[in-house]
N, C-alpha and C. Protein backbone atom coordinates (compact mmCIF):
# COMPACT_ATOMS: atom_id res chain seq x y z
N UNK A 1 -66.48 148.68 -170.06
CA UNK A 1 -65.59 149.70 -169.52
C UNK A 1 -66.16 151.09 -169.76
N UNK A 2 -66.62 151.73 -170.77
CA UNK A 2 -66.85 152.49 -171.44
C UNK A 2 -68.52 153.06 -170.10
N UNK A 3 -69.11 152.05 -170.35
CA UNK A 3 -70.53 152.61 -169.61
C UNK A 3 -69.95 152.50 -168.11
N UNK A 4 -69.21 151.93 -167.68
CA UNK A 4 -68.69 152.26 -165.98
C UNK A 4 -68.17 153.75 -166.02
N UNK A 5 -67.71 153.92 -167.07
CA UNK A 5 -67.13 155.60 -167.25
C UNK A 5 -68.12 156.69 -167.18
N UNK A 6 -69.49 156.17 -168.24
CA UNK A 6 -70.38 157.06 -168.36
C UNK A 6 -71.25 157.27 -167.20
N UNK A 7 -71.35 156.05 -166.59
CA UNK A 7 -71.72 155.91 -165.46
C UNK A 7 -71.40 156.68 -164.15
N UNK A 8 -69.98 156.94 -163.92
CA UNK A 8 -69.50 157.63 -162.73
C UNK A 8 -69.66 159.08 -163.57
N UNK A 9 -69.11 159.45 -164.76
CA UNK A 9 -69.85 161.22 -164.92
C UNK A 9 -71.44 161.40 -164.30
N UNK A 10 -71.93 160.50 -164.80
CA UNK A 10 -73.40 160.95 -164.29
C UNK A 10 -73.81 160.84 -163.05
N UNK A 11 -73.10 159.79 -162.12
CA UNK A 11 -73.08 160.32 -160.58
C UNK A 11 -72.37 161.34 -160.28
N UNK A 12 -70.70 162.05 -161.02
CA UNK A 12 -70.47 163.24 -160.59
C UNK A 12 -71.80 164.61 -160.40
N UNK A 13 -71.85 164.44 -161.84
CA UNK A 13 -73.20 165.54 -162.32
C UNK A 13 -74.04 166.03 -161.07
N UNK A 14 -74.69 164.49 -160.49
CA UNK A 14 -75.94 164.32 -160.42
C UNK A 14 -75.87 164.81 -158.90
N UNK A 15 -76.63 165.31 -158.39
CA UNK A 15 -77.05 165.92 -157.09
C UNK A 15 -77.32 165.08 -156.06
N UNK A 16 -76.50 165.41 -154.95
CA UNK A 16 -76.25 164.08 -153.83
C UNK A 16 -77.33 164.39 -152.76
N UNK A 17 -77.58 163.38 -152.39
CA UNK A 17 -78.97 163.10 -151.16
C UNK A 17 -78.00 164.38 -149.80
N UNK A 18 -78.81 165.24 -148.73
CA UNK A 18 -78.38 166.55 -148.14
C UNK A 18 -77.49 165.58 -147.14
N UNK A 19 -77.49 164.52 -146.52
CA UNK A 19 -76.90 163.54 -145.77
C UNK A 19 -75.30 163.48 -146.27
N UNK A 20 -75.24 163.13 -147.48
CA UNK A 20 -73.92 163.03 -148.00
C UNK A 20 -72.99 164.43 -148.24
N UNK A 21 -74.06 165.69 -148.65
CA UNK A 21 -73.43 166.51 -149.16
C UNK A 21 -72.33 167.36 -147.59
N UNK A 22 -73.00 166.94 -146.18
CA UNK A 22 -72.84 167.25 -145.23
C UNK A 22 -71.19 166.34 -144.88
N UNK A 23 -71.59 164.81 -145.29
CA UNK A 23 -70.31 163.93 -145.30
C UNK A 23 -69.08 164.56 -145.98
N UNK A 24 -69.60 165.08 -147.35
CA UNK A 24 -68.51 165.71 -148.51
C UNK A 24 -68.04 166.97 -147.43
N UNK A 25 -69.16 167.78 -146.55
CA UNK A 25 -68.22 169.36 -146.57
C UNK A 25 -66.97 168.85 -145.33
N UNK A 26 -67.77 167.95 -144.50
CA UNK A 26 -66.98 167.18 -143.32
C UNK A 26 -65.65 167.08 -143.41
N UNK A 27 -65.71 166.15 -144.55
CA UNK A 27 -64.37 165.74 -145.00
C UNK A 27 -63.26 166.63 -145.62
N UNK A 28 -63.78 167.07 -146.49
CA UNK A 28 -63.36 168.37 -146.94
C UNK A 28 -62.82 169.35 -145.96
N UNK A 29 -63.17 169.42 -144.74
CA UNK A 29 -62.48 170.36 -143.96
C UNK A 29 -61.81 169.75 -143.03
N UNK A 30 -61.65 167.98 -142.53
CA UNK A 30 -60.97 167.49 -141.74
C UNK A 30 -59.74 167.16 -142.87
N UNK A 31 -59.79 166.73 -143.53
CA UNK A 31 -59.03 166.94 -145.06
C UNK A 31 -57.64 168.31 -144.98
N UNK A 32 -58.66 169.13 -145.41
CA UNK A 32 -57.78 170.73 -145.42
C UNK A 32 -57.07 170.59 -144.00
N UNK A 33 -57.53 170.62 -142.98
CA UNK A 33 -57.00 170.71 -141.68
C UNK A 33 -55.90 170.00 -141.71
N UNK A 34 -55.75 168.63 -141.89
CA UNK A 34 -55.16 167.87 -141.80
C UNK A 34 -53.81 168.20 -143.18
N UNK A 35 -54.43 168.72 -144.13
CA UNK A 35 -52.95 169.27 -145.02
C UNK A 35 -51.86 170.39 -144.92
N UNK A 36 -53.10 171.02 -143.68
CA UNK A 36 -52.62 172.81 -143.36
C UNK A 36 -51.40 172.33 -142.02
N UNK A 37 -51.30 171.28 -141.67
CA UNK A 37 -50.58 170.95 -140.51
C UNK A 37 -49.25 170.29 -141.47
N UNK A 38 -49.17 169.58 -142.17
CA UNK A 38 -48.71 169.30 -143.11
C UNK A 38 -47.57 170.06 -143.70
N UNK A 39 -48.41 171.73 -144.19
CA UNK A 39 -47.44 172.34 -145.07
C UNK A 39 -46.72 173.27 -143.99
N UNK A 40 -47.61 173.43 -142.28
CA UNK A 40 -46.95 174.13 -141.79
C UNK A 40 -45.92 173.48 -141.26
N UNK A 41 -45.92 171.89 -141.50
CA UNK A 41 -44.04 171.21 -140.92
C UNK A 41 -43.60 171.77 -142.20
N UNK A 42 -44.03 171.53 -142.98
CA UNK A 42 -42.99 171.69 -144.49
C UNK A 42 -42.00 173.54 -144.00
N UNK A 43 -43.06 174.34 -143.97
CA UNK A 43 -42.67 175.50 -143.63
C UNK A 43 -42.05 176.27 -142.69
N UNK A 44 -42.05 175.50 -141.40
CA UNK A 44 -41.82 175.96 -140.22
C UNK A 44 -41.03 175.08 -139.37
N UNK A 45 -40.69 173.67 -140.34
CA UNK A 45 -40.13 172.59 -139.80
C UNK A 45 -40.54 172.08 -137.94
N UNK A 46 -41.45 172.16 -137.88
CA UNK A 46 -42.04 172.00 -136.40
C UNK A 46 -41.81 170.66 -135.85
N UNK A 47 -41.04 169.85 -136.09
CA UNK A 47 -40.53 168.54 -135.51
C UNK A 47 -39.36 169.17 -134.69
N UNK A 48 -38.78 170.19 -135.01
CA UNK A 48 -37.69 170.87 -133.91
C UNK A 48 -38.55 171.36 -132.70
N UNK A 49 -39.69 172.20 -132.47
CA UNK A 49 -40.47 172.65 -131.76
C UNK A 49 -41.38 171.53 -131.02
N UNK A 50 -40.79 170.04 -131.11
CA UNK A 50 -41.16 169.25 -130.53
C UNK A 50 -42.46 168.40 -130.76
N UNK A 51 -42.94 168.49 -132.13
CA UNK A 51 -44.46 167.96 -132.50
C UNK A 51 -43.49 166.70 -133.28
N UNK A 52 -44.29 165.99 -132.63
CA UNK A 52 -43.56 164.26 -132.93
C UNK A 52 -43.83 164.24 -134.13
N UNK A 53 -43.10 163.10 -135.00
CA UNK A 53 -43.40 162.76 -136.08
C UNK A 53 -44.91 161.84 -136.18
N UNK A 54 -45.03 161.27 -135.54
CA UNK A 54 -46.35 160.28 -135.58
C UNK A 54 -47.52 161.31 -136.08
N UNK A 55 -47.55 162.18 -135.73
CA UNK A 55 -48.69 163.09 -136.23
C UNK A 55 -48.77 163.68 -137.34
N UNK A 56 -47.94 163.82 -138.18
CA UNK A 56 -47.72 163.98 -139.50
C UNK A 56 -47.98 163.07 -140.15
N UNK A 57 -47.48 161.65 -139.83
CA UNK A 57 -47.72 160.06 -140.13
C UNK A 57 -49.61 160.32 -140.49
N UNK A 58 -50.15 160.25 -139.32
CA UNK A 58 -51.16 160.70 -139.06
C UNK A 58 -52.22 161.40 -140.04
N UNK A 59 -51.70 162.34 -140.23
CA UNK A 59 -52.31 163.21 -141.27
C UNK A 59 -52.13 163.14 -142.98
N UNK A 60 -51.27 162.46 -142.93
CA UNK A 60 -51.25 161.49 -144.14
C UNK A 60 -52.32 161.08 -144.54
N UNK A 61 -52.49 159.74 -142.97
CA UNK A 61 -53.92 158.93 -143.60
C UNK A 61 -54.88 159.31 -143.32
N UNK A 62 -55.36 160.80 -142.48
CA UNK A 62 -56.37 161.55 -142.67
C UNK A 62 -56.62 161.98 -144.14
N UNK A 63 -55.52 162.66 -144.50
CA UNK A 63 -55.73 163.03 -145.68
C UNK A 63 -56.34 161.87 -146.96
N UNK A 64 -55.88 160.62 -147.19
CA UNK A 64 -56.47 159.12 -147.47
C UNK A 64 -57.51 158.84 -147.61
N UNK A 65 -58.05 159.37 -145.97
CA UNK A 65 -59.25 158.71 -145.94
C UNK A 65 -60.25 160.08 -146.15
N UNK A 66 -59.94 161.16 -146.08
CA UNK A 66 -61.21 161.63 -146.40
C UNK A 66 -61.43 162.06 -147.76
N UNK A 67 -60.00 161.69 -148.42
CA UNK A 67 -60.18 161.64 -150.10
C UNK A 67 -61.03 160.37 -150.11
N UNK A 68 -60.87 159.62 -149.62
CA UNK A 68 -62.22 158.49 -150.41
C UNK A 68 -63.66 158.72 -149.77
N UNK A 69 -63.78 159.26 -149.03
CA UNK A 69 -64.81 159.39 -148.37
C UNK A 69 -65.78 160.27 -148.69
N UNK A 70 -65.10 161.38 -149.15
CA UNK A 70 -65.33 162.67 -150.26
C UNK A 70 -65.61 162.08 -151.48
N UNK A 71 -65.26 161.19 -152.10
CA UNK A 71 -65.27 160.68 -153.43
C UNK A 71 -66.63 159.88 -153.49
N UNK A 72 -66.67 158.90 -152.23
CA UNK A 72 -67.62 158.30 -152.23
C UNK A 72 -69.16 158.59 -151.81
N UNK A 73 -68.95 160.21 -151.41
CA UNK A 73 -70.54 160.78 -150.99
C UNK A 73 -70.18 161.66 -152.46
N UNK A 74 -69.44 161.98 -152.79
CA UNK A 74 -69.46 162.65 -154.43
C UNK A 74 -70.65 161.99 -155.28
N UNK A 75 -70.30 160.59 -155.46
CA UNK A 75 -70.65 159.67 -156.28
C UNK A 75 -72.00 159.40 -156.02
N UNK A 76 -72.86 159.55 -154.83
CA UNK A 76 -74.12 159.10 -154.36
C UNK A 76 -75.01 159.67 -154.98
N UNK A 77 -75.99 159.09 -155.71
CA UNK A 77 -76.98 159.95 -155.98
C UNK A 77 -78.38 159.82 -155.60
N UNK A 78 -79.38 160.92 -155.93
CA UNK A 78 -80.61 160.50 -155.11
C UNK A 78 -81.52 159.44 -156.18
């Protein structure tokens, strides 16, 4: 258990191949996008203004998936 631990710090650390780091900014901004729609229902309640619920649904599992996706070009190392 202990060296699977030490193990993933040292892929955090460690400097990702330029392929992945491109995957990480990707995500990272389909990510944000996808939360900024999010807080603007929270804020502006925009399901009255006619933006279906399915798309919020939606951005949920955007948000999901590019947390692992982000995590998993995090972790890559050269």
């Amino acid at each position: 258990m202990i060296n699977w631990i030490q193990e993933l710090k040292e892929r955090w650390k460690a400097e990702s191949p330029e392929f992945w780091q491109k995957v990480l900014k990707l995500a990272t901004i389909i990510g944000s996008s996808a939360v900024a729609v999010l807080m603007a229902d929270k804020a502006f309640n925009l399901q009255e203004y006619g933006v279906s619920e399915i798309v919020f649904k939606i951005c949920g599992y955007i948000i999901t998936f590019c947390a692992a996706v982000g995590l998993s070009a995090k972790i890559t190392k050269k």
